[in-house]
PDB file of N, CA and C in Angstrom:
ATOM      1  N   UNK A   1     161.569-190.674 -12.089  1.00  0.00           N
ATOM      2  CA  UNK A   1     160.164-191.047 -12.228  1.00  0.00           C
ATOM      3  C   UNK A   1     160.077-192.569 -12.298  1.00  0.00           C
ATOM      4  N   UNK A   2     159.331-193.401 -11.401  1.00  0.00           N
ATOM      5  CA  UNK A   2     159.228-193.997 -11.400  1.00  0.00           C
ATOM      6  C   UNK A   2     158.700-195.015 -12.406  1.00  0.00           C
ATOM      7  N   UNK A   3     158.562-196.501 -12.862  1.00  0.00           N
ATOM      8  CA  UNK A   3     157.744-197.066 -14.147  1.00  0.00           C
ATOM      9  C   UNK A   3     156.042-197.091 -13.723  1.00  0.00           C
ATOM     10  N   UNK A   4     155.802-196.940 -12.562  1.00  0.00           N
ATOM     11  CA  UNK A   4     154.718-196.880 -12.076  1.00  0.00           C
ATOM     12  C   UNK A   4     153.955-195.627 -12.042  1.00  0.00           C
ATOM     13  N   UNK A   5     154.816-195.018 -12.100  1.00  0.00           N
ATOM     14  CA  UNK A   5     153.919-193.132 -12.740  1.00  0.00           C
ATOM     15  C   UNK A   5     153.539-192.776 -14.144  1.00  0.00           C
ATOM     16  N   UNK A   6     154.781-193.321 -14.614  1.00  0.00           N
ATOM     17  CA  UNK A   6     154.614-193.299 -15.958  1.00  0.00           C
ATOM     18  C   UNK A   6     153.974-194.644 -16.765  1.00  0.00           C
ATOM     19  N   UNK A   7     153.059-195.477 -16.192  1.00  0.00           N
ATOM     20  CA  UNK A   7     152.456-195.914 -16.954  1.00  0.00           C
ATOM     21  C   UNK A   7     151.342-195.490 -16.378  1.00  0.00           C
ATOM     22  N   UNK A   8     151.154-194.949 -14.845  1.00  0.00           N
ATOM     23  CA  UNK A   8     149.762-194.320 -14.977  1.00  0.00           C
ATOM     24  C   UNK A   8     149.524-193.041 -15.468  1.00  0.00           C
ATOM     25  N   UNK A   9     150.741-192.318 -15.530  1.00  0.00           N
ATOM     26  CA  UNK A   9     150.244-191.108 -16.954  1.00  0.00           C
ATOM     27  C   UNK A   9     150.163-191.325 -17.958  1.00  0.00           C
ATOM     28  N   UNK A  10     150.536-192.187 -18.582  1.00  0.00           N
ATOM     29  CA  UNK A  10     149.771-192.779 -19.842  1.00  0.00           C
ATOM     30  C   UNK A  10     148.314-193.155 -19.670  1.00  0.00           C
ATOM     31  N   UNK A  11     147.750-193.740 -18.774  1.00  0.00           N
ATOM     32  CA  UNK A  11     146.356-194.335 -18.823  1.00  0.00           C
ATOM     33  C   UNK A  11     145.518-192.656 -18.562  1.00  0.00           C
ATOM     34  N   UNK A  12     146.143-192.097 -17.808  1.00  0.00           N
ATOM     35  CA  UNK A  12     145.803-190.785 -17.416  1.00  0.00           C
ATOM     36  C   UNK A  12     145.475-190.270 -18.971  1.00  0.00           C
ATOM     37  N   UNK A  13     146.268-189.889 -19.647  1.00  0.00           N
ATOM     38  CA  UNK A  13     146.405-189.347 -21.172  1.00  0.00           C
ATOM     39  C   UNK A  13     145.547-189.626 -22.044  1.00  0.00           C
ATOM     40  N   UNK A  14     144.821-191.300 -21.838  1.00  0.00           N
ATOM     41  CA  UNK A  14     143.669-191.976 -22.113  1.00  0.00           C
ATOM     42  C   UNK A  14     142.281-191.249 -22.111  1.00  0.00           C
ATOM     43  N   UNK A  15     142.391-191.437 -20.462  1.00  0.00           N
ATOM     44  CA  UNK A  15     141.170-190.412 -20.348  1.00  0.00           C
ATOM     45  C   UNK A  15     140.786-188.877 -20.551  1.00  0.00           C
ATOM     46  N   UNK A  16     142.087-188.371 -20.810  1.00  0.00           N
ATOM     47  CA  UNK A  16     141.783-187.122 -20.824  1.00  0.00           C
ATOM     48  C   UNK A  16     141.546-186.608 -22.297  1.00  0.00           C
ATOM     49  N   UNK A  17     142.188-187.575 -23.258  1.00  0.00           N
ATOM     50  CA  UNK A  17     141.979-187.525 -24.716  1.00  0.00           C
ATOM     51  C   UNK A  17     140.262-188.371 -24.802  1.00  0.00           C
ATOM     52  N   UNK A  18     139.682-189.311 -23.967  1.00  0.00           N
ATOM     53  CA  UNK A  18     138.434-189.464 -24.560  1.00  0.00           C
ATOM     54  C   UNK A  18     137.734-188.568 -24.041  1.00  0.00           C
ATOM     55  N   UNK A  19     138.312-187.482 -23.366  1.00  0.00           N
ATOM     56  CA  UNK A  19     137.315-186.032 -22.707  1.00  0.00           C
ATOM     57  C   UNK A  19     137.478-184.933 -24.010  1.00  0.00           C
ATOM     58  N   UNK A  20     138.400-184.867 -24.295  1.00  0.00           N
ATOM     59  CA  UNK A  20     138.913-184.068 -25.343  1.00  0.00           C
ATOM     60  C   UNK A  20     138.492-184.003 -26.577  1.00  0.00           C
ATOM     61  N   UNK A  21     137.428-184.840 -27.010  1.00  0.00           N
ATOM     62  CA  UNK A  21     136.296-184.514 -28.026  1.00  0.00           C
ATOM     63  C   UNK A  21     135.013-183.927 -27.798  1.00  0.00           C
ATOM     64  N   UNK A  22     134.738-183.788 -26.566  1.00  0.00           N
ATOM     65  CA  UNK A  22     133.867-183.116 -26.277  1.00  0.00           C
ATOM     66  C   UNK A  22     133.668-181.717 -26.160  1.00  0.00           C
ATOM     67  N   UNK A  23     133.336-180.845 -26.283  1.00  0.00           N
ATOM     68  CA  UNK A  23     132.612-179.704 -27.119  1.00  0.00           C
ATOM     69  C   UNK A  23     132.991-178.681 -25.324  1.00  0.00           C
ATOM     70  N   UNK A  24     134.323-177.898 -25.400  1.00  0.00           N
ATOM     71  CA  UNK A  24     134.406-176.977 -24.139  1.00  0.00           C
ATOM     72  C   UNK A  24     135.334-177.547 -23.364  1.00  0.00           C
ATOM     73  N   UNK A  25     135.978-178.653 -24.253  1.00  0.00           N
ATOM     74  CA  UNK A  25     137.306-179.048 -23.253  1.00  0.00           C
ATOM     75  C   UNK A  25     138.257-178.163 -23.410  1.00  0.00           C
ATOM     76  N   UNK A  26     138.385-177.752 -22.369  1.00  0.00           N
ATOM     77  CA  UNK A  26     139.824-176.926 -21.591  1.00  0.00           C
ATOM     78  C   UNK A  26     141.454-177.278 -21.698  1.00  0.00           C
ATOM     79  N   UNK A  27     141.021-178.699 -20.298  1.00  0.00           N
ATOM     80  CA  UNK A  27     142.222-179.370 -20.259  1.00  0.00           C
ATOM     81  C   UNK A  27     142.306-180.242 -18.911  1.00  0.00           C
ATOM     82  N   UNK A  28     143.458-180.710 -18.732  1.00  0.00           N
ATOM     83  CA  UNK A  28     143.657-182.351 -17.786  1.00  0.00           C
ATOM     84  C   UNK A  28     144.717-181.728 -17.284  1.00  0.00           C
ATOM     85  N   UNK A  29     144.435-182.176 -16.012  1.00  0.00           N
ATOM     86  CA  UNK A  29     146.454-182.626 -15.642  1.00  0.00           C
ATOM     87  C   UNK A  29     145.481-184.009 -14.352  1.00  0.00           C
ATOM     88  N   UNK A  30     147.869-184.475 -13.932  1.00  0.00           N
ATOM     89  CA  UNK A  30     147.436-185.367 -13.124  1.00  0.00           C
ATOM     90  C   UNK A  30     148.027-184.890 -12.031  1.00  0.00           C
ATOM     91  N   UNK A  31     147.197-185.500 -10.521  1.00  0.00           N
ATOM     92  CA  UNK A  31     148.168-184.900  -9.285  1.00  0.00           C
ATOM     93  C   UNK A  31     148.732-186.419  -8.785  1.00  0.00           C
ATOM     94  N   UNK A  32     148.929-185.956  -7.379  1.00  0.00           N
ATOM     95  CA  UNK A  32     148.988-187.459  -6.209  1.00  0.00           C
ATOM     96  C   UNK A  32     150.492-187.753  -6.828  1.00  0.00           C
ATOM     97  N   UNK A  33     150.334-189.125  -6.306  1.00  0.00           N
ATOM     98  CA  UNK A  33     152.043-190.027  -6.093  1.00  0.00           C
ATOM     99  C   UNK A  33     152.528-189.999  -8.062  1.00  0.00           C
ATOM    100  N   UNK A  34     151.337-190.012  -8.740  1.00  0.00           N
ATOM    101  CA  UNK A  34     151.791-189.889 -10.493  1.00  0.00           C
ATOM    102  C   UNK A  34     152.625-188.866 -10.664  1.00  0.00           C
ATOM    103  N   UNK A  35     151.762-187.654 -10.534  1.00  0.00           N
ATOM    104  CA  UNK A  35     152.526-186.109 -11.074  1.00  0.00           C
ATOM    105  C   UNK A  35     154.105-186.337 -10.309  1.00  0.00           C
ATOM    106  N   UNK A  36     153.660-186.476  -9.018  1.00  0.00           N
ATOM    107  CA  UNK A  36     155.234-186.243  -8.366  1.00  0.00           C
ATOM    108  C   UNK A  36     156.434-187.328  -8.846  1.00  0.00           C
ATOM    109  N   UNK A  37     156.106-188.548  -9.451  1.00  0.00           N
ATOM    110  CA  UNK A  37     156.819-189.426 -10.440  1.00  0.00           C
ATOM    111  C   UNK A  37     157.041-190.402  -8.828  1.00  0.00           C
ATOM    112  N   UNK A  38     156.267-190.855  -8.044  1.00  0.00           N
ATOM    113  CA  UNK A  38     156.583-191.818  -7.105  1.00  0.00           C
ATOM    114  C   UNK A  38     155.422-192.945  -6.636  1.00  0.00           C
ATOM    115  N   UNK A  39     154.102-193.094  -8.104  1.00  0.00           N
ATOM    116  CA  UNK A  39     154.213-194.063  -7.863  1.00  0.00           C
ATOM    117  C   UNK A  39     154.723-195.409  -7.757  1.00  0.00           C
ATOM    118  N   UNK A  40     154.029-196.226  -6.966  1.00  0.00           N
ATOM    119  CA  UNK A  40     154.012-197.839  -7.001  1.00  0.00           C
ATOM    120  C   UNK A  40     153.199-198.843  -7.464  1.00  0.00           C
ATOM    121  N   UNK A  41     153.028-199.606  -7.679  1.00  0.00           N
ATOM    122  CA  UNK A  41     152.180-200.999  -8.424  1.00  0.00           C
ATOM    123  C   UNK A  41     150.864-200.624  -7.424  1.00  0.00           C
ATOM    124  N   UNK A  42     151.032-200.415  -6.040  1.00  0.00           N
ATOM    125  CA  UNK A  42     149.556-199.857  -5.310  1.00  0.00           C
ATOM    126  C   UNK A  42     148.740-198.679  -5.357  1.00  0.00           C
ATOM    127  N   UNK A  43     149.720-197.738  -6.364  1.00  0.00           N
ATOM    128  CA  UNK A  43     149.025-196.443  -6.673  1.00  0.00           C
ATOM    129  C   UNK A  43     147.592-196.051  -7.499  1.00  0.00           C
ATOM    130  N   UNK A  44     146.826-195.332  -7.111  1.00  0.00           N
ATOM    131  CA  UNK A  44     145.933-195.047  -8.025  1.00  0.00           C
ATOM    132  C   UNK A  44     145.927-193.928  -8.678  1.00  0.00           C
ATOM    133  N   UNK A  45     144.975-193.247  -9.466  1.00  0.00           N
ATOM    134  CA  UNK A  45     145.631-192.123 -10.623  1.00  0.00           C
ATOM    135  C   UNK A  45     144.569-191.000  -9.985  1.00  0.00           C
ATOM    136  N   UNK A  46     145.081-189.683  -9.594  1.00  0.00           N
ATOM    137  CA  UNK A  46     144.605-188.943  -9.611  1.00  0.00           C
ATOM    138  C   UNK A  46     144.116-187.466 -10.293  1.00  0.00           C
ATOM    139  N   UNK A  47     143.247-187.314 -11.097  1.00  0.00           N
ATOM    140  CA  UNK A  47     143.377-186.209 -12.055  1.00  0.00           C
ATOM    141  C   UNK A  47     142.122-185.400 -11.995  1.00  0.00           C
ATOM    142  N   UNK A  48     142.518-184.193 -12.728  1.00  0.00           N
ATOM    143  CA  UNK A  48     140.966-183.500 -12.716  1.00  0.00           C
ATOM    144  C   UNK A  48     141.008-183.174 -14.431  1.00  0.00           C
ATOM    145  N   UNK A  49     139.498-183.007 -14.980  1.00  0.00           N
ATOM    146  CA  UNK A  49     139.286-182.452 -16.719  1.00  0.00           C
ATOM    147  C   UNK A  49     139.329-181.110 -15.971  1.00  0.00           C
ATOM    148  N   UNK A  50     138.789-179.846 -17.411  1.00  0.00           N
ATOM    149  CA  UNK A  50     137.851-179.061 -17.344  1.00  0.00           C
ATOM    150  C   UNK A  50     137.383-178.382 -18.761  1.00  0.00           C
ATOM    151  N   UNK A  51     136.433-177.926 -17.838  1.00  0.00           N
ATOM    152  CA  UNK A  51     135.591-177.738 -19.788  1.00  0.00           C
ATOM    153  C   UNK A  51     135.431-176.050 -19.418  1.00  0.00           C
ATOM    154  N   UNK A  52     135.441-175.181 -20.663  1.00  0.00           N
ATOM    155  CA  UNK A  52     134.792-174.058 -20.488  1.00  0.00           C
ATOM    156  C   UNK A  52     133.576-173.680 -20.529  1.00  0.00           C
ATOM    157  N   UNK A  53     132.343-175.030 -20.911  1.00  0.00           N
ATOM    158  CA  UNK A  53     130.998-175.136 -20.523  1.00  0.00           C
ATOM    159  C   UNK A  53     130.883-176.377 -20.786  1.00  0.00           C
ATOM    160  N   UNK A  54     130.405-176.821 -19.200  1.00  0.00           N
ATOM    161  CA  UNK A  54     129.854-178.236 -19.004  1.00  0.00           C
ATOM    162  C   UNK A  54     129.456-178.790 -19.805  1.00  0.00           C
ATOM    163  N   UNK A  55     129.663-180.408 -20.070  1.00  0.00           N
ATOM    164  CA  UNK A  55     129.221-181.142 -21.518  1.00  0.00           C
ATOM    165  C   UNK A  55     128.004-181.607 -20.835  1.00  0.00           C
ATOM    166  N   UNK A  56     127.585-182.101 -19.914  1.00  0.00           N
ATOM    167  CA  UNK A  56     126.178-182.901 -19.540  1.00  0.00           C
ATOM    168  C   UNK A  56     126.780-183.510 -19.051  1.00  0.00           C
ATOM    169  N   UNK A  57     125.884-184.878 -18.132  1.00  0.00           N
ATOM    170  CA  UNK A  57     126.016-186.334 -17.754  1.00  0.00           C
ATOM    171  C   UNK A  57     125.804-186.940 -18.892  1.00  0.00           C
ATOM    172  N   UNK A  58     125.239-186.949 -19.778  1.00  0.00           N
ATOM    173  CA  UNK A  58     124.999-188.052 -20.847  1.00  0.00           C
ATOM    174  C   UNK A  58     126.103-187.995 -21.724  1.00  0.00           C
ATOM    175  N   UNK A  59     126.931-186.208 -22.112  1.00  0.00           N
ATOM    176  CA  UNK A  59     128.443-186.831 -22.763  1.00  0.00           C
ATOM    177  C   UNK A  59     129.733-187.254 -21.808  1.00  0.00           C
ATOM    178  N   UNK A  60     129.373-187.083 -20.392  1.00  0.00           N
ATOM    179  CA  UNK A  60     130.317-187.308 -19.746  1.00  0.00           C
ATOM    180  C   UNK A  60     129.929-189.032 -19.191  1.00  0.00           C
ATOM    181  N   UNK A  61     129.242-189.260 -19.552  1.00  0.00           N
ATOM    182  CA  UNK A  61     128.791-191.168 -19.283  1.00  0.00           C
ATOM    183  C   UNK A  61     129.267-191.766 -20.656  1.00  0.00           C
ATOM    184  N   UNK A  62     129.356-191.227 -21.710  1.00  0.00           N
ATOM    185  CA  UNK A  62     129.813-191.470 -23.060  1.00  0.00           C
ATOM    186  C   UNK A  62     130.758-191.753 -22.643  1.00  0.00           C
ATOM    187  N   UNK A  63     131.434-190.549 -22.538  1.00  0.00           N
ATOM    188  CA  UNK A  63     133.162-190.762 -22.578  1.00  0.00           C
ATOM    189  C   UNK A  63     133.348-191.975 -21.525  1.00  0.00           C
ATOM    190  N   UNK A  64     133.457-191.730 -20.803  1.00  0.00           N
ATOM    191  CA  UNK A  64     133.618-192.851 -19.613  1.00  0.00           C
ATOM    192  C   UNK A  64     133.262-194.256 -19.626  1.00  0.00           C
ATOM    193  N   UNK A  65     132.053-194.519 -20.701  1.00  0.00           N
ATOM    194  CA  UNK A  65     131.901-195.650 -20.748  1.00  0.00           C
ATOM    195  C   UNK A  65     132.921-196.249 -22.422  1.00  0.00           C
ATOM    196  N   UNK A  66     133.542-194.934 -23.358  1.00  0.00           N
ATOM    197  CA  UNK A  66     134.745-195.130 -24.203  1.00  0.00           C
ATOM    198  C   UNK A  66     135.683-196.209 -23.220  1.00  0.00           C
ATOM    199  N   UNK A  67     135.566-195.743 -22.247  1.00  0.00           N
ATOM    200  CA  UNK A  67     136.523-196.468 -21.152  1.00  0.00           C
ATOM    201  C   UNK A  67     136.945-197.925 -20.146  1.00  0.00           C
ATOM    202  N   UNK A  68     135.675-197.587 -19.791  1.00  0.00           N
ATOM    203  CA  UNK A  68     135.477-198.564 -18.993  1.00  0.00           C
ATOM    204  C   UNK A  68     133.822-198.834 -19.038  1.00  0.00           C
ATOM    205  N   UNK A  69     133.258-199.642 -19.608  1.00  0.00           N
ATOM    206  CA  UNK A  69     132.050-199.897 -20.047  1.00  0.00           C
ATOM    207  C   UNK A  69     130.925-200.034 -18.276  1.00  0.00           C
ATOM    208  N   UNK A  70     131.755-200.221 -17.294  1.00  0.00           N
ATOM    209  CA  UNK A  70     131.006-200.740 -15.842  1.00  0.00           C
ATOM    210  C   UNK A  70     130.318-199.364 -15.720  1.00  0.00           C
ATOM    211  N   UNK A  71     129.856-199.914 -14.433  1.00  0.00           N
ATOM    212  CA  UNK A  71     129.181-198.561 -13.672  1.00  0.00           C
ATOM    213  C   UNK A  71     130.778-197.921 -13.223  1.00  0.00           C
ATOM    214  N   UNK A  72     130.735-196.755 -12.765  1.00  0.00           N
ATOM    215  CA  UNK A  72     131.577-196.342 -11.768  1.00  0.00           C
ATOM    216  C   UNK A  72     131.791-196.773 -10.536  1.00  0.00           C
ATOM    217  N   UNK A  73     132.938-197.491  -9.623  1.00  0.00           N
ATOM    218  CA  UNK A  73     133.152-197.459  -8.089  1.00  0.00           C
ATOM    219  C   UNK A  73     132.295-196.299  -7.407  1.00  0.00           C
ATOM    220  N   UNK A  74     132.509-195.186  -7.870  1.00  0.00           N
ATOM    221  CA  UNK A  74     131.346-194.337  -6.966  1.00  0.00           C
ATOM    222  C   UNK A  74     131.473-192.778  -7.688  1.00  0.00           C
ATOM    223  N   UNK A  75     130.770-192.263  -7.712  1.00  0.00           N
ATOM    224  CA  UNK A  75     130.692-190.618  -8.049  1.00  0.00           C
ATOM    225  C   UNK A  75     130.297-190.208  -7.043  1.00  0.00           C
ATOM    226  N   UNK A  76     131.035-188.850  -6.938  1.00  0.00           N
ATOM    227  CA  UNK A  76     130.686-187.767  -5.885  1.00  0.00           C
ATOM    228  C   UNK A  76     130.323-186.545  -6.638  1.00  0.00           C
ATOM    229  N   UNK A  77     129.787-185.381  -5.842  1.00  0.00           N
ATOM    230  CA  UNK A  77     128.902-183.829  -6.395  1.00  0.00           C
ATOM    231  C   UNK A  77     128.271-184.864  -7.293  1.00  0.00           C
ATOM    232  N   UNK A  78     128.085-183.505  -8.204  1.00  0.00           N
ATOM    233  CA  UNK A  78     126.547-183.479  -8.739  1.00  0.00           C
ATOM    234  C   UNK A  78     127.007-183.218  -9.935  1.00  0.00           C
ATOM    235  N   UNK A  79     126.170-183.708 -11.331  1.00  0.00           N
ATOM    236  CA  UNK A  79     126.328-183.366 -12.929  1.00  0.00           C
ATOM    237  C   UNK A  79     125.089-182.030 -12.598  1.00  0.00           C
ATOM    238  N   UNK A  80     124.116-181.819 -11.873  1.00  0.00           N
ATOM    239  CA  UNK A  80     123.535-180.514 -12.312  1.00  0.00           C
ATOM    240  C   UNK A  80     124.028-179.536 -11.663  1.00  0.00           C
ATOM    241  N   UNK A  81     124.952-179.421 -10.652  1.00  0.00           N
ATOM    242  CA  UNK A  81     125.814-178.340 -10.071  1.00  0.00           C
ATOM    243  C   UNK A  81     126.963-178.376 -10.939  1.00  0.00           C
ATOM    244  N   UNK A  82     127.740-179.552 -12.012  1.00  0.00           N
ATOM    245  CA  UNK A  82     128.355-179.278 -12.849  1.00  0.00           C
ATOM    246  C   UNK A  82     129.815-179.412 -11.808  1.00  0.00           C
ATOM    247  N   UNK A  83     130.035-179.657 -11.255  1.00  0.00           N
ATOM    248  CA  UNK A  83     130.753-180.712 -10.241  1.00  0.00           C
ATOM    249  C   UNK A  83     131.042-181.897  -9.610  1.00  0.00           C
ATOM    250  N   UNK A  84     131.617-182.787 -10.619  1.00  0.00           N
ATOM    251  CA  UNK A  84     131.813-184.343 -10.386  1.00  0.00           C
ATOM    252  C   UNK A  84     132.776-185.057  -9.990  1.00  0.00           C
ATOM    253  N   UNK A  85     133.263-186.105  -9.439  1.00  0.00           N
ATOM    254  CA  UNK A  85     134.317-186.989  -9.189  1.00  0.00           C
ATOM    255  C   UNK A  85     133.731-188.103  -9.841  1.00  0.00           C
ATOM    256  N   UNK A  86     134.799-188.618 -10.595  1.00  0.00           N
ATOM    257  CA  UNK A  86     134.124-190.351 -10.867  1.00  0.00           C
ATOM    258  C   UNK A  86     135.559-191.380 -10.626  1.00  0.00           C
ATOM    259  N   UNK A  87     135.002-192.432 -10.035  1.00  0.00           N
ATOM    260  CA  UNK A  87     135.881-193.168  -9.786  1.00  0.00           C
ATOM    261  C   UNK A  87     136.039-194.766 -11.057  1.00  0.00           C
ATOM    262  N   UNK A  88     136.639-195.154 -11.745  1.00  0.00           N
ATOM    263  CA  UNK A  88     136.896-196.307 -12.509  1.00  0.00           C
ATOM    264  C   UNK A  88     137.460-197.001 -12.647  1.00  0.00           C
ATOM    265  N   UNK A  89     138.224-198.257 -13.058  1.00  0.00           N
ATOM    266  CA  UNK A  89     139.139-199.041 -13.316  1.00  0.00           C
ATOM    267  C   UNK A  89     139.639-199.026 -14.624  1.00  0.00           C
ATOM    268  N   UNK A  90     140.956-198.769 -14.455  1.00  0.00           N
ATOM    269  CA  UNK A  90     141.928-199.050 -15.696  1.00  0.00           C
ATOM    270  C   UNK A  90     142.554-199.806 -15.512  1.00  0.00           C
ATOM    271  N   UNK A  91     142.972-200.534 -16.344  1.00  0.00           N
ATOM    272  CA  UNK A  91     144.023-202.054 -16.300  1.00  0.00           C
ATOM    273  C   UNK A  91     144.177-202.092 -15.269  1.00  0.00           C
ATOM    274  N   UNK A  92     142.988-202.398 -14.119  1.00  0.00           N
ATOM    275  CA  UNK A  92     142.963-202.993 -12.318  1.00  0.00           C
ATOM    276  C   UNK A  92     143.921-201.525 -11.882  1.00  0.00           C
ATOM    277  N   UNK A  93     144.053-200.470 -12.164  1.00  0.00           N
ATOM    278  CA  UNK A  93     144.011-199.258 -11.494  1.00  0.00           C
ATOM    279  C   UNK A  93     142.944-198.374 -11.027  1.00  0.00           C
ATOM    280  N   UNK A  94     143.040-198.535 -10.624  1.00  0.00           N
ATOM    281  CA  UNK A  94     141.649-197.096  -9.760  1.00  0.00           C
ATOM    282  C   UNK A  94     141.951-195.515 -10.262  1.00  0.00           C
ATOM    283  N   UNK A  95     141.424-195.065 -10.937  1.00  0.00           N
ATOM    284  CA  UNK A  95     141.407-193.891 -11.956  1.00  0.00           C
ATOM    285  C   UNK A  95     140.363-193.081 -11.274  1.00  0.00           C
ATOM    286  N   UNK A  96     140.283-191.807 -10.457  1.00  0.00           N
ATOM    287  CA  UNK A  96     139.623-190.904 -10.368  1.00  0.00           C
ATOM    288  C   UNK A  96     140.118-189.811 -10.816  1.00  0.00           C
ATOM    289  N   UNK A  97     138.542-189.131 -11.154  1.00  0.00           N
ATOM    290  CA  UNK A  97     139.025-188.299 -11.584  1.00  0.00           C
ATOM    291  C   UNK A  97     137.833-186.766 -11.639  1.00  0.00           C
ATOM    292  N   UNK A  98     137.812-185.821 -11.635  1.00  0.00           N
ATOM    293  CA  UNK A  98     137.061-184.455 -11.372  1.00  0.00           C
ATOM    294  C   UNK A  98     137.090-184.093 -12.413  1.00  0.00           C
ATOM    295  N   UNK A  99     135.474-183.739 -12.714  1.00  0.00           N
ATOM    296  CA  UNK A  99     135.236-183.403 -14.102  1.00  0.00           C
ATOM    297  C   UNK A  99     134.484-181.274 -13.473  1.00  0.00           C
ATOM    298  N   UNK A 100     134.737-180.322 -14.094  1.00  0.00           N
ATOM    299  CA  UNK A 100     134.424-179.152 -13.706  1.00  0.00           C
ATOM    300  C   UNK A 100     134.454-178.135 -14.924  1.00  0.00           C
ATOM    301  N   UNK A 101     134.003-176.832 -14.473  1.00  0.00           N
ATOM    302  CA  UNK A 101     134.530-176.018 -15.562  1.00  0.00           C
ATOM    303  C   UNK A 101     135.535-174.641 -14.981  1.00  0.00           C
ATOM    304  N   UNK A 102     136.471-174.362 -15.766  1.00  0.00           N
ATOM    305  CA  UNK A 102     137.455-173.591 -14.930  1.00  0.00           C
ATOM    306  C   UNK A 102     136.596-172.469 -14.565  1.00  0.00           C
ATOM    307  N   UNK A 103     135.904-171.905 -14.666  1.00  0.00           N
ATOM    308  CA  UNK A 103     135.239-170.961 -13.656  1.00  0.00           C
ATOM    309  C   UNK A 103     134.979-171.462 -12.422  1.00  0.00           C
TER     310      UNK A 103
END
């Protein structure tokens, strides 16, 4: 495993613990070049949450702004279909990540 995976599963661990107070968290993992232990200094972090009932946009803008106080690089789906991507910066890493519920 590379030092570059493993410091983005740590930042990974970050976010998934400021998801993890919220009310129906499930659980995290990470995929991409992290999980497989091959990133590089150019890698970004790929992960998904899930909740067993959706927290909202307003606790999922909470958490996220625990994080990274900016807007997001970009979100994709929808908080009222309860299907999201959000994209952010961690220590100048690019952190996306899919927020859902395992159903």
């Amino acid at each position: 495993m590379t030092e570059a995976s493993l410091h983005r599963i740590d930042i990974a661990r970050r976010v998934a613990d400021a998801h993890a107070t919220l009310p129906g968290f499930a659980g995290a993992f990470v995929t991409g070049s992290s999980a497989e232990g091959i990133a590089d200094e150019c890698s970004d972090i790929d992960m998904s949450i899930f909740f067993y009932a959706f927290p909202g946009e307003e606790a999922l803008m909470q958490a996220k702004d625990t994080l990274d106080p900016n807007p997001p690089k970009w979100i994709l789906g929808s908080f009222v279909e309860e299907e999201v991507c959000l994209s952010i910066h961690l220590e100048g890493i690019e952190t996306q990540y899919g927020v859902g519920t395992v159903a």
